[in-house]
Protein backbone atom coordinates (compact mmCIF):
# COMPACT_ATOMS: atom_id res chain seq x y z
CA UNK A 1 -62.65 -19.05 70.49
CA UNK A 2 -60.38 -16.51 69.32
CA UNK A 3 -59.65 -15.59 73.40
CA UNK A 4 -58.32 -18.76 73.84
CA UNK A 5 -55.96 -18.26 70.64
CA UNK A 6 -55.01 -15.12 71.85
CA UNK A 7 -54.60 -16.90 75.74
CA UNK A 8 -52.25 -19.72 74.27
CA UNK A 9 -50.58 -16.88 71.95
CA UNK A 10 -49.49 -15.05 74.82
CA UNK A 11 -47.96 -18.21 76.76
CA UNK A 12 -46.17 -18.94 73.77
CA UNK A 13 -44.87 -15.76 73.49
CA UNK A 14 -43.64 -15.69 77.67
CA UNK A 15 -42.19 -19.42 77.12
CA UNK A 16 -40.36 -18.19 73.73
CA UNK A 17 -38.63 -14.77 74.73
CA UNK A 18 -37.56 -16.47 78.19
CA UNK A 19 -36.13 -19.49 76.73
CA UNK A 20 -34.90 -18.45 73.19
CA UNK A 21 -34.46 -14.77 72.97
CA UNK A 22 -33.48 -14.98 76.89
CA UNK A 23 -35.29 -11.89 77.49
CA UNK A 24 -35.39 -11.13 81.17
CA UNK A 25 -38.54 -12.27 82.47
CA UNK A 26 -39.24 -8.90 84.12
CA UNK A 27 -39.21 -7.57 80.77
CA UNK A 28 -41.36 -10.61 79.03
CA UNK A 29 -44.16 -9.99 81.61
CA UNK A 30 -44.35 -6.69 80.64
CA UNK A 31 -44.17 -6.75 77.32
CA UNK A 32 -46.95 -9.68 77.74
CA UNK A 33 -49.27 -7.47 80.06
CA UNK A 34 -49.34 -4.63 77.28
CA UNK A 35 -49.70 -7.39 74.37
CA UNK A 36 -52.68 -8.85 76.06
CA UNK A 37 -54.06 -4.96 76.71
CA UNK A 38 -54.35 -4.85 73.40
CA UNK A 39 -55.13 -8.50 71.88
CA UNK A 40 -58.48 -8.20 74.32
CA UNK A 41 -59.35 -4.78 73.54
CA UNK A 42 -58.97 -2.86 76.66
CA UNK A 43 -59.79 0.72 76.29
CA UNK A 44 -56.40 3.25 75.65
CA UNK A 45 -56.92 5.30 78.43
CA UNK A 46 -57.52 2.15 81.10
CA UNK A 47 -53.83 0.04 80.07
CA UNK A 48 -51.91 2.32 81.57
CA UNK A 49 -53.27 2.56 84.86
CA UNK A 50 -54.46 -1.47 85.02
CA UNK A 51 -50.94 -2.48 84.58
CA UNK A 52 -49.49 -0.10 86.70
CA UNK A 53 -52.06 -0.60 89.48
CA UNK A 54 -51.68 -4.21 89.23
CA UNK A 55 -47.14 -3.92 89.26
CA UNK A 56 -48.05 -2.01 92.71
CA UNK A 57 -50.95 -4.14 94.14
CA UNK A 58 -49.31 -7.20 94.68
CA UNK A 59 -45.71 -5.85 95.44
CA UNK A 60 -47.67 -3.45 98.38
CA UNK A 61 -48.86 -7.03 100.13
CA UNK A 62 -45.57 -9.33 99.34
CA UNK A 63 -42.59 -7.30 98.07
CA UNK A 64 -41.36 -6.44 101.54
CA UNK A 65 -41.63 -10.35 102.60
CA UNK A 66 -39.69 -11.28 100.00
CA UNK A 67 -36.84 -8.93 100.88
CA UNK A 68 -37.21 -10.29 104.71
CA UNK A 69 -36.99 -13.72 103.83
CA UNK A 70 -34.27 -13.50 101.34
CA UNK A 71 -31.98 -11.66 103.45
CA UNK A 72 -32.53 -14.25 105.98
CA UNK A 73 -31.49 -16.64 104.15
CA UNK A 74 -28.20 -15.49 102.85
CA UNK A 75 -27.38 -14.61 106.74
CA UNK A 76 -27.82 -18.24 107.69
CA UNK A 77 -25.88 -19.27 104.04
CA UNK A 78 -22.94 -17.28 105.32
CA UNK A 79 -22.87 -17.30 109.12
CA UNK A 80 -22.58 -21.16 108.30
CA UNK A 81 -25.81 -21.57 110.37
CA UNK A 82 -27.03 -23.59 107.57
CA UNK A 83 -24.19 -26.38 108.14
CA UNK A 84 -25.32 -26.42 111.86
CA UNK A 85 -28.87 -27.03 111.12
CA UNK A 86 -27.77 -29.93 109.03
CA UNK A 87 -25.14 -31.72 111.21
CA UNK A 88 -28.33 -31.15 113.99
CA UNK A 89 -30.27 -33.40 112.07
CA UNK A 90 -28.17 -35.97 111.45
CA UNK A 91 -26.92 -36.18 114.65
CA UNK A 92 -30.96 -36.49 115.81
CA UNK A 93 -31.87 -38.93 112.82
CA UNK A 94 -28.32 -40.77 113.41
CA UNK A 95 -27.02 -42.54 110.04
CA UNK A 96 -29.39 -45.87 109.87
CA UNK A 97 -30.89 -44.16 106.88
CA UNK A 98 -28.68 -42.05 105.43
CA UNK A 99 -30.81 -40.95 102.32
CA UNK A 100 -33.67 -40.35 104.28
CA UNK A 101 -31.31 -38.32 106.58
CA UNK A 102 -30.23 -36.32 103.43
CA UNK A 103 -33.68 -35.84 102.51
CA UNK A 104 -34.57 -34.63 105.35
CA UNK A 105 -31.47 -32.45 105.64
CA UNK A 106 -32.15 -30.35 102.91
CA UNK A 107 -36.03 -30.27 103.13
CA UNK A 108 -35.87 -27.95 106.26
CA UNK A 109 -32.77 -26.28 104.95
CA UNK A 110 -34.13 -25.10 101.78
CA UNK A 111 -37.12 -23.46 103.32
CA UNK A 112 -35.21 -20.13 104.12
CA UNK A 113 -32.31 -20.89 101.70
CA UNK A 114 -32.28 -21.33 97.63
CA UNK A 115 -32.01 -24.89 96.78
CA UNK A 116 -29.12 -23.92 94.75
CA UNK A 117 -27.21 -22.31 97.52
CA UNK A 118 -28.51 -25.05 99.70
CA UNK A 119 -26.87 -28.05 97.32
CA UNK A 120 -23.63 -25.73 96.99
CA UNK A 121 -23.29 -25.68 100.87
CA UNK A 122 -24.17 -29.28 101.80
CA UNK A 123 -21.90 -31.28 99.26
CA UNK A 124 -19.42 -31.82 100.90
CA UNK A 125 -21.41 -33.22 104.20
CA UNK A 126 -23.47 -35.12 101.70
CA UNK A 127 -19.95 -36.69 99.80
CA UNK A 128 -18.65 -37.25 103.71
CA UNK A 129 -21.92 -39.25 104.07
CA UNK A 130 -21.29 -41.19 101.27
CA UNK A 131 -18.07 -42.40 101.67
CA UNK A 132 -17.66 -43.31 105.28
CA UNK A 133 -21.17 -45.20 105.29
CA UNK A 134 -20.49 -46.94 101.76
CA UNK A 135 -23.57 -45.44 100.18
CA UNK A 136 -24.17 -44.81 96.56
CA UNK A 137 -23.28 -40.91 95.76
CA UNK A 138 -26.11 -41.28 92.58
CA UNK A 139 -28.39 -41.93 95.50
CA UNK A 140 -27.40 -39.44 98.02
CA UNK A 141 -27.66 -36.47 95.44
CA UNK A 142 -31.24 -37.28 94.55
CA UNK A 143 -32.16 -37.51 98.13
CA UNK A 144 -30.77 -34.32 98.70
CA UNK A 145 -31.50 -32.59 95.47
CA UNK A 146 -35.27 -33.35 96.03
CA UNK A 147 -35.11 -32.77 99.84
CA UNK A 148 -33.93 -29.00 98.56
CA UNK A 149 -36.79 -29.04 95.74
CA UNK A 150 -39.57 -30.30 97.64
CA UNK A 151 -39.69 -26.93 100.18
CA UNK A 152 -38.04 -24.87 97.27
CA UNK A 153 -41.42 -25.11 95.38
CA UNK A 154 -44.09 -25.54 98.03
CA UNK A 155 -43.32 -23.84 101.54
CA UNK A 156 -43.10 -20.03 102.15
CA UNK A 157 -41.20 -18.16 103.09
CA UNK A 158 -39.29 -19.64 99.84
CA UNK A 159 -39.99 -16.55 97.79
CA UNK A 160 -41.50 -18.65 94.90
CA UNK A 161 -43.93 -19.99 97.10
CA UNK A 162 -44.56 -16.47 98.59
CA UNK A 163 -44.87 -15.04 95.08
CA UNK A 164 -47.54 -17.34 93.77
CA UNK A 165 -49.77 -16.59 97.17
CA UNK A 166 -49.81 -13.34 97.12
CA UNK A 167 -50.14 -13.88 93.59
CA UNK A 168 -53.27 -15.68 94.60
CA UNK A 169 -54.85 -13.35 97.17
CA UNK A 170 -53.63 -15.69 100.43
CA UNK A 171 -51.15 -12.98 101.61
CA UNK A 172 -52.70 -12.32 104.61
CA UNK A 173 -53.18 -16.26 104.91
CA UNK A 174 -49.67 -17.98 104.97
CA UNK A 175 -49.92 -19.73 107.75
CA UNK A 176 -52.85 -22.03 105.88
CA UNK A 177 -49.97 -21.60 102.87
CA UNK A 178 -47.04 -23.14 104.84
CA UNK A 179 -48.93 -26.05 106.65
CA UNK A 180 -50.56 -27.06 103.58
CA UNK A 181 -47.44 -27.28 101.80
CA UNK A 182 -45.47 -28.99 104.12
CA UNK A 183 -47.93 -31.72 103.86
CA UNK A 184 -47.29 -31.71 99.89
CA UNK A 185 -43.64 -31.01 100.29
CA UNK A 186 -43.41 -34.15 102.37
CA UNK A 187 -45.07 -36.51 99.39
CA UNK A 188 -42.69 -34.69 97.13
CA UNK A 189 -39.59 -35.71 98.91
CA UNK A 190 -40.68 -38.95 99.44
CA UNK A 191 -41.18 -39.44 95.88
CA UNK A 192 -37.40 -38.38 95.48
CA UNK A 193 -36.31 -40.62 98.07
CA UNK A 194 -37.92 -43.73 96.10
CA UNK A 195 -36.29 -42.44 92.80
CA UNK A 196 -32.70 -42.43 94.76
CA UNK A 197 -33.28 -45.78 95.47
CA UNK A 198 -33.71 -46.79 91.71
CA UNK A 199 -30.56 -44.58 91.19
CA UNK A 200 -28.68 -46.12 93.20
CA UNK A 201 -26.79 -48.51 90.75
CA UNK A 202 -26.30 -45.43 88.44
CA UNK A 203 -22.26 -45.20 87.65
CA UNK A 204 -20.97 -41.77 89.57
CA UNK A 205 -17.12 -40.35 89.25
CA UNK A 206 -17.57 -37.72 92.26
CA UNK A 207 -14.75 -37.86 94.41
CA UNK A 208 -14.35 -39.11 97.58
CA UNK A 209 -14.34 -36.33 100.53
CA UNK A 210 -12.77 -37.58 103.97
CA UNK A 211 -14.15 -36.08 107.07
CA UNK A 212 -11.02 -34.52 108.04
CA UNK A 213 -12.12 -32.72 104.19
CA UNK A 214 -15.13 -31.64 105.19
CA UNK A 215 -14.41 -29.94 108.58
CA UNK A 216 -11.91 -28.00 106.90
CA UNK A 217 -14.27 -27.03 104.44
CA UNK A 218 -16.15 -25.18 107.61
CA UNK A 219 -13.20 -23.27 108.82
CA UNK A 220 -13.90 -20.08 106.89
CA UNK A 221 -17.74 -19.90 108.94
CA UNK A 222 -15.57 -19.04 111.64
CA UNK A 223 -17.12 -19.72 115.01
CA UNK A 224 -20.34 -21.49 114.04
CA UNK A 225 -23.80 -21.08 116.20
CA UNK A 226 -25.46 -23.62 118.10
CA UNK A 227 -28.46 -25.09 117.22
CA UNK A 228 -30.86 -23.04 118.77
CA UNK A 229 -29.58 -19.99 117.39
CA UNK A 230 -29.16 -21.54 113.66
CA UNK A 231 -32.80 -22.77 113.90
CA UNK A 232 -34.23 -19.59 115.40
CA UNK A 233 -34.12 -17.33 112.09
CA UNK A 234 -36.69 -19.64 110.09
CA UNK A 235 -38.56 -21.63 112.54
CA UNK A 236 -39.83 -18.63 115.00
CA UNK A 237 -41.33 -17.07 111.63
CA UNK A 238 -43.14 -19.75 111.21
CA UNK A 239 -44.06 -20.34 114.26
CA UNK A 240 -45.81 -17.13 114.60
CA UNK A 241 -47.38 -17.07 111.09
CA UNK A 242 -48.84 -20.44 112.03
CA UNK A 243 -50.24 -19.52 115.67
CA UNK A 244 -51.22 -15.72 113.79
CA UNK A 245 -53.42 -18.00 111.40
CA UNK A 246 -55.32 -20.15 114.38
CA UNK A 247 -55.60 -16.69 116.35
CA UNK A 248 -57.29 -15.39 112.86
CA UNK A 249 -59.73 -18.61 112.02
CA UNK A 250 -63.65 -17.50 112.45
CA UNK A 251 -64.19 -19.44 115.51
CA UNK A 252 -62.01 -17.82 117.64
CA UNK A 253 -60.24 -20.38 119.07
CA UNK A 254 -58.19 -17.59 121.37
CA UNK A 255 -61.02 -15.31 121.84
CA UNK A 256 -60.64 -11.77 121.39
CA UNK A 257 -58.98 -10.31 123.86
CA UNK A 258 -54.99 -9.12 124.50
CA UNK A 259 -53.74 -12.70 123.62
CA UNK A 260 -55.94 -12.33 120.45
CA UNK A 261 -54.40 -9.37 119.53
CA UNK A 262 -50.55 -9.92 120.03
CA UNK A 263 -50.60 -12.88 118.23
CA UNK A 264 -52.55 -11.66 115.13
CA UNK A 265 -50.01 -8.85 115.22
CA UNK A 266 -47.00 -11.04 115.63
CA UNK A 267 -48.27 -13.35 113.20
CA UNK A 268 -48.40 -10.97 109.99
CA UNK A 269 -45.81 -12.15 107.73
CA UNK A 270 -43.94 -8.54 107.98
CA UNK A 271 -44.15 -8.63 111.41
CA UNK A 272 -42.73 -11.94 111.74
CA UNK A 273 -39.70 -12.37 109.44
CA UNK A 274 -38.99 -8.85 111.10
CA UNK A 275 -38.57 -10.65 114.65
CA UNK A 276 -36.64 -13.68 112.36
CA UNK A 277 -34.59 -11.39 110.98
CA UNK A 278 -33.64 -9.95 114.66
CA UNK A 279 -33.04 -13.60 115.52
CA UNK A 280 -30.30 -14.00 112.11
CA UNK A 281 -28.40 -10.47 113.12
CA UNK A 282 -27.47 -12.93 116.07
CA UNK A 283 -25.90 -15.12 114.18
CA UNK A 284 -23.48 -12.74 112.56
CA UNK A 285 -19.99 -13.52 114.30
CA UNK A 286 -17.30 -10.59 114.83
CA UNK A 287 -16.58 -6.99 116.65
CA UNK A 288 -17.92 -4.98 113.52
CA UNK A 289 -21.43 -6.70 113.37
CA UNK A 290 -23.24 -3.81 111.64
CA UNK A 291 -20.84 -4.03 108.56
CA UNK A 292 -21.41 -7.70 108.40
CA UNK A 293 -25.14 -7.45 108.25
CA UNK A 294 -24.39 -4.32 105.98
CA UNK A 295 -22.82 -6.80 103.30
CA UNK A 296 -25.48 -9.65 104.37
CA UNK A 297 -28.50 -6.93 103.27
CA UNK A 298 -26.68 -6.02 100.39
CA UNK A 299 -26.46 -8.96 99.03
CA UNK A 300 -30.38 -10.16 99.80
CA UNK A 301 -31.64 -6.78 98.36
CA UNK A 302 -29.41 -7.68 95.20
CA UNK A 303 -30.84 -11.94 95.16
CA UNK A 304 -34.52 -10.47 95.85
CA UNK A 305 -34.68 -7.63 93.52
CA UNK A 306 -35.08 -9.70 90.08
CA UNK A 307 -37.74 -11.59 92.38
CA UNK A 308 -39.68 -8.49 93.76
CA UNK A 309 -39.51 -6.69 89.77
CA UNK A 310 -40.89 -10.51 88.36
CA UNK A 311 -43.47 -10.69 90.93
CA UNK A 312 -44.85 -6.90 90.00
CA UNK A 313 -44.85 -7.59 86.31
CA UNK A 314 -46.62 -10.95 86.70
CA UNK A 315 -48.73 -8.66 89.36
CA UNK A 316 -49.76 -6.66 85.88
CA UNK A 317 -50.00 -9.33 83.72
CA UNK A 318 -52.90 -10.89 85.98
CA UNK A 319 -54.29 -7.37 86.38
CA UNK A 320 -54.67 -7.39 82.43
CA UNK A 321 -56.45 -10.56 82.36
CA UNK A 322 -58.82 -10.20 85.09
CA UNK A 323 -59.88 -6.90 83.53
CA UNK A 324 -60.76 -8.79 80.31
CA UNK A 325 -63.76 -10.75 79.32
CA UNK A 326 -61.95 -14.16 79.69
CA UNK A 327 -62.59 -15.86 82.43
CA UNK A 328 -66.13 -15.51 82.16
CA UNK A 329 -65.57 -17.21 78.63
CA UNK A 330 -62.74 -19.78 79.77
CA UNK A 331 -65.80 -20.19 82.89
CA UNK A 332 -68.64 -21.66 80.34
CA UNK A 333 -66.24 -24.18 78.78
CA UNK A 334 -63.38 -25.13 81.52
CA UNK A 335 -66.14 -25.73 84.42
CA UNK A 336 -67.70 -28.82 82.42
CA UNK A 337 -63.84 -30.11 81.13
CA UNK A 338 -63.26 -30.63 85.12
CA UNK A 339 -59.50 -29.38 85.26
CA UNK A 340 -59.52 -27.69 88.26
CA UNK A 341 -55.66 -27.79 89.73
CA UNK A 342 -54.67 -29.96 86.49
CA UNK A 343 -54.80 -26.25 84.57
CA UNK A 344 -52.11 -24.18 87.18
CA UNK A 345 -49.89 -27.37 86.96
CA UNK A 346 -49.99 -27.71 83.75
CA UNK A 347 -49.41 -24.42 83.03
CA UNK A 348 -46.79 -24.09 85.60
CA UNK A 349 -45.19 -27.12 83.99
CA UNK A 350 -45.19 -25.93 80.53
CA UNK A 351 -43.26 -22.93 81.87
CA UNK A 352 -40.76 -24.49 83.85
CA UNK A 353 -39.74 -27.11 81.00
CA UNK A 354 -39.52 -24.51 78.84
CA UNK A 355 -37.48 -21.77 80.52
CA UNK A 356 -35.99 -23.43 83.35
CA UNK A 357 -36.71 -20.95 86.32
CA UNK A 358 -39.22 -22.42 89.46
CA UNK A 359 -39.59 -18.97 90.68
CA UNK A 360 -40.68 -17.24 87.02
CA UNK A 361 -42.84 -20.29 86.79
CA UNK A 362 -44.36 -19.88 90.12
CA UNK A 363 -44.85 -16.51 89.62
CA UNK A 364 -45.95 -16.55 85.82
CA UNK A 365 -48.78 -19.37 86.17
CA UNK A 366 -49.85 -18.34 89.44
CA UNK A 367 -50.52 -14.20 87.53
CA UNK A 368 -52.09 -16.35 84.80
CA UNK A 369 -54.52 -18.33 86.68
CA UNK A 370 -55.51 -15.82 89.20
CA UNK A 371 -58.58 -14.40 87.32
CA UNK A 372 -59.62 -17.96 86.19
CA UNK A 373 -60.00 -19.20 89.91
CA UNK A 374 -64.12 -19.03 89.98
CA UNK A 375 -64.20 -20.54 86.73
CA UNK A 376 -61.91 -23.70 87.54
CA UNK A 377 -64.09 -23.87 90.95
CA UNK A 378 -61.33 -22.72 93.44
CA UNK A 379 -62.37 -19.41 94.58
CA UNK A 380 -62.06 -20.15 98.38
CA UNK A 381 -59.21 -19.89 100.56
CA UNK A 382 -58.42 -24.09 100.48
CA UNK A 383 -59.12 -23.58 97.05
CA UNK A 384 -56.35 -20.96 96.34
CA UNK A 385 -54.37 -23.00 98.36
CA UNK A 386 -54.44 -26.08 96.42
CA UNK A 387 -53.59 -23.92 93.41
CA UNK A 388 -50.29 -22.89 94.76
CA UNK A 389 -49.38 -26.34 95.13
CA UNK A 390 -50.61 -27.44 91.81
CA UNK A 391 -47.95 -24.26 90.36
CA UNK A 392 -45.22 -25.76 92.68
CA UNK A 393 -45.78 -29.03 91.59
CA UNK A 394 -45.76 -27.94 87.91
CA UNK A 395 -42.42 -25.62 88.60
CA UNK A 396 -40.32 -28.44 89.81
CA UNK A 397 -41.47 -30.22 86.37
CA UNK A 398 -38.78 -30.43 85.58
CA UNK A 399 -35.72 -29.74 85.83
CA UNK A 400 -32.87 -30.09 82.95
CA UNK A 401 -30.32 -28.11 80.59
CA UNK A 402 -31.90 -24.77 80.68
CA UNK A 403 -32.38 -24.79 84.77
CA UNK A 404 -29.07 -23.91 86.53
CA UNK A 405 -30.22 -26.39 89.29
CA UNK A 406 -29.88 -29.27 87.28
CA UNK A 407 -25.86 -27.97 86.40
CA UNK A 408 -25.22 -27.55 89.89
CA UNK A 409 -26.34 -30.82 91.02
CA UNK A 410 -24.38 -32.50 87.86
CA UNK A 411 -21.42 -30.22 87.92
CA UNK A 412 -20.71 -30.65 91.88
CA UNK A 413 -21.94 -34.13 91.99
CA UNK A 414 -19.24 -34.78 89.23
CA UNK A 415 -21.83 -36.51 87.10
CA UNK A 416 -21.90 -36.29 83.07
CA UNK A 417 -25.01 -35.38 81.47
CA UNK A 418 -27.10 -39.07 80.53
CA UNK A 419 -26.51 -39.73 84.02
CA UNK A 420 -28.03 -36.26 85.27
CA UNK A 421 -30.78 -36.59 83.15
CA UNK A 422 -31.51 -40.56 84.47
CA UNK A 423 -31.29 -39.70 88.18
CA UNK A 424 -32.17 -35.62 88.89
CA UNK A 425 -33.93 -34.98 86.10
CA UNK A 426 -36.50 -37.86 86.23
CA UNK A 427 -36.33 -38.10 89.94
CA UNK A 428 -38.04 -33.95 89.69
CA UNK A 429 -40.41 -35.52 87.05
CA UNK A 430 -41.61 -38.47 89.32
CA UNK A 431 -41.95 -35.89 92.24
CA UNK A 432 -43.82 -33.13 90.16
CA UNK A 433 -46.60 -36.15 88.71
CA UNK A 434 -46.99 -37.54 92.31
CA UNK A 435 -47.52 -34.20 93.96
CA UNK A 436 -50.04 -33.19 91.26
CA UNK A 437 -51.59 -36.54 91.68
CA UNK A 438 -52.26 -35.59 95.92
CA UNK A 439 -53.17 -31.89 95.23
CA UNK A 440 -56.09 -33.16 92.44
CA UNK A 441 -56.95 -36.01 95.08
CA UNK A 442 -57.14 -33.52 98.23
CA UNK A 443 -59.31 -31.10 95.94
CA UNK A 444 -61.61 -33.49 95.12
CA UNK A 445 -61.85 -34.31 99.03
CA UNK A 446 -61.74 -30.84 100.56
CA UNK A 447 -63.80 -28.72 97.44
């Protein structure tokens, strides 16, 4: 028993020096992977080079994806690319629903872009909504705040999402990742859209934003793109991850020949977001287009590089544990307790509540759970799968004073705290216990 102690020890100690020492988690996960070295006995002369080996492992299959996709992101958050994917939308969905339409809007905007970045940038459409079609604001911000979280937490090439995959040995398998969670991340934002609807009689003091208010708020974008090129960045990516995947499956549904071959090569993550990121260099308006994507990389390198150093440590930190004795111990008692996804999400959970990140939580559980996956009986590629949506569902669980999602929603939503805590807060509770509830369901179907 005393692994266990030691196991529960250690996420005490990652949930404690995030939350109340505010240790970097970088620096946690480190300190954790040497802790644990020890605590299970590993010999002197093997901590060094497990820790190390395991930093470089998983940053060698997913680092260089999660620089891709970031700086894609922050291209279509400047170019204003982002605004033209969402007026696209609503002007396809028209304004019948206009929650749903919000939903929706920020479900396929936060795949490539932050959800915080993503709330920042659509306010002001989302307040412009509001007031011209006499909706409730309350309602409007949960529909979009869980539109944003829903993707945020499930879909690559969100690099949470892209973290806790490679994290789980389905690197070479996103296109299973990104279907799969699409299907969750739908559930999820439905379960959002039915808590907007109970908030909808919540009291709100957010301003009212005319139209004429919100298309000057798009003047600094400059020229903006049209659709097709605001679109391209994200969806040919996945496109080709997705069509890389069926090329890939055993029965050879495109035989083996050249077709075969392009589109197994196209569809490698690298290679893809490469040809994405070709597709957002279009997007970049003026005559000195090299300096503009010059500041556009900088930045991405500067957003992913606290994601790519997290990712390595919790790369070690799994390393440590899978070179231990305890899964085969956690293996004799979890298999007859019947947890299965129920241990990632809670897990994931615990860590999210506590520290406030989705990305550190992603990438912390998904490290911890790794060597446990024969044990909990989901050592097979659906298997793995399911547990990356078990850790998203437990990292949008939930979110409140310690994540700085929750104080941008409040803060540019112009709502005080209770009412925060009554609308966004619960509505990422509701959505994190009904996603759980369809992963556990489609395990006990599919495994």
């Amino acid at each position: 028993m005393h692994m266990v102690f030691i196991l529960i020890a250690l996420i005490a100690f990652i949930v404690f020096a995030t939350s109340k020492l505010r240790l970097n988690p970088f620096i946690t996960l480190l300190l954790a992977s040497f802790i644990a070295a020890f605590a299970f006995g590993l010999p002197l002369d093997a901590i060094e080079s497990t820790i190390r080996g395991g930093f470089g492992k998983i940053l060698g299959y997913i680092g260089l994806v999660i620089v891709l996709g970031t700086i894609i992101g922050v291209i279509l958050e400047r170019t204003g690319a982002a605004i033209v994917m969402a007026e696209t939308i609503i002007k396809c969905l028209g304004k019948k629903f206009p929650t749903m339409t919000m939903s929706i809007v920020g479900f396929i905007v936060s795949i490539p872009v932050f959800c915080d970045s993503g709330f920042v940038i659509l306010n002001s459409l989302k307040r412009s909504m509001a007031r011209t079609l006499s909706v409730s604001p309350v309602a409007m911000t949960v529909a979009l705040s869980t539109g944003l979280f829903a993707t945020h937490t499930l879909v690559p090439p969100t690099p949470g999402p892209i973290a806790a995959a490679g994290n789980l040995g389905l690197e070479n398998n996103l296109g299973l990742v990104i279907g799969v969670g699409l299907v969750f991340a739908i559930i999820a934002a439905m379960a959002g859209l039915v808590w907007a609807y109970f908030s909808r009689n919540l009291p709100s003091t957010e301003l009212d934003l005319t139209e004429e208010a919100f298309e000057e708020g798009k003047e600094h974008y400059g020229e903006l793109p049209g659709p097709w090129k605001a679109f391209a960045p994200i969806f040919v990516p996945i496109a080709l991850i997705c069509l890389g995947s069926v090329a890939s499956y055993p029965t050879a549904p495109l035989g083996d020949g050249f077709l075969y071959e392009a589109l197994n090569f196209l569809g490698k993550p690298l290679n893809a977001l490469l040809i994405g990121l070709g597709f957002a260099v279009l997007l970049i308006q003026g005559n000195e287009k090299l300096k503009g994507f010059a500041r556009h990389t900088e930045k991405g390198l500067v957003v992913s590089a606290p994601i790519i150093l997290i990712t390595g440590a919790g790369g070690a930190f799994g390393a440590v544990l899978a070179a231990t004795p305890l899964g085969d111990f956690l293996g004799q008692n979890l298999s007859t307790l019947g947890l299965g996804v129920i241990m990632p999400f809670i897990v994931a959970a615990a860590l999210k509540s506590a520290q406030g990140s989705s990305t550190v939580a992603l990438v912390t559980a998904s490290a911890l759970v790794a060597p446990l996956l024969p044990q909990l009986g989901l050592d097979s590629d659906m298997g793995r799968v399911l547990t990356v949506m078990a850790v998203g569902a437990g990292a949008m669980t939930v979110s409140h004073a310690n994540d700085s999602y929750f104080w941008v929603v409040s803060q540019f939503s112009k709502m005080d705290v209770a009412t925060a805590y009554r609308s966004h807060t619960a509505a990422t509770l509701f959505m994190g216990l009904v996603t759980i509830t369809a992963v556990w369901l489609a395990s006990l179907a599919a495994l």
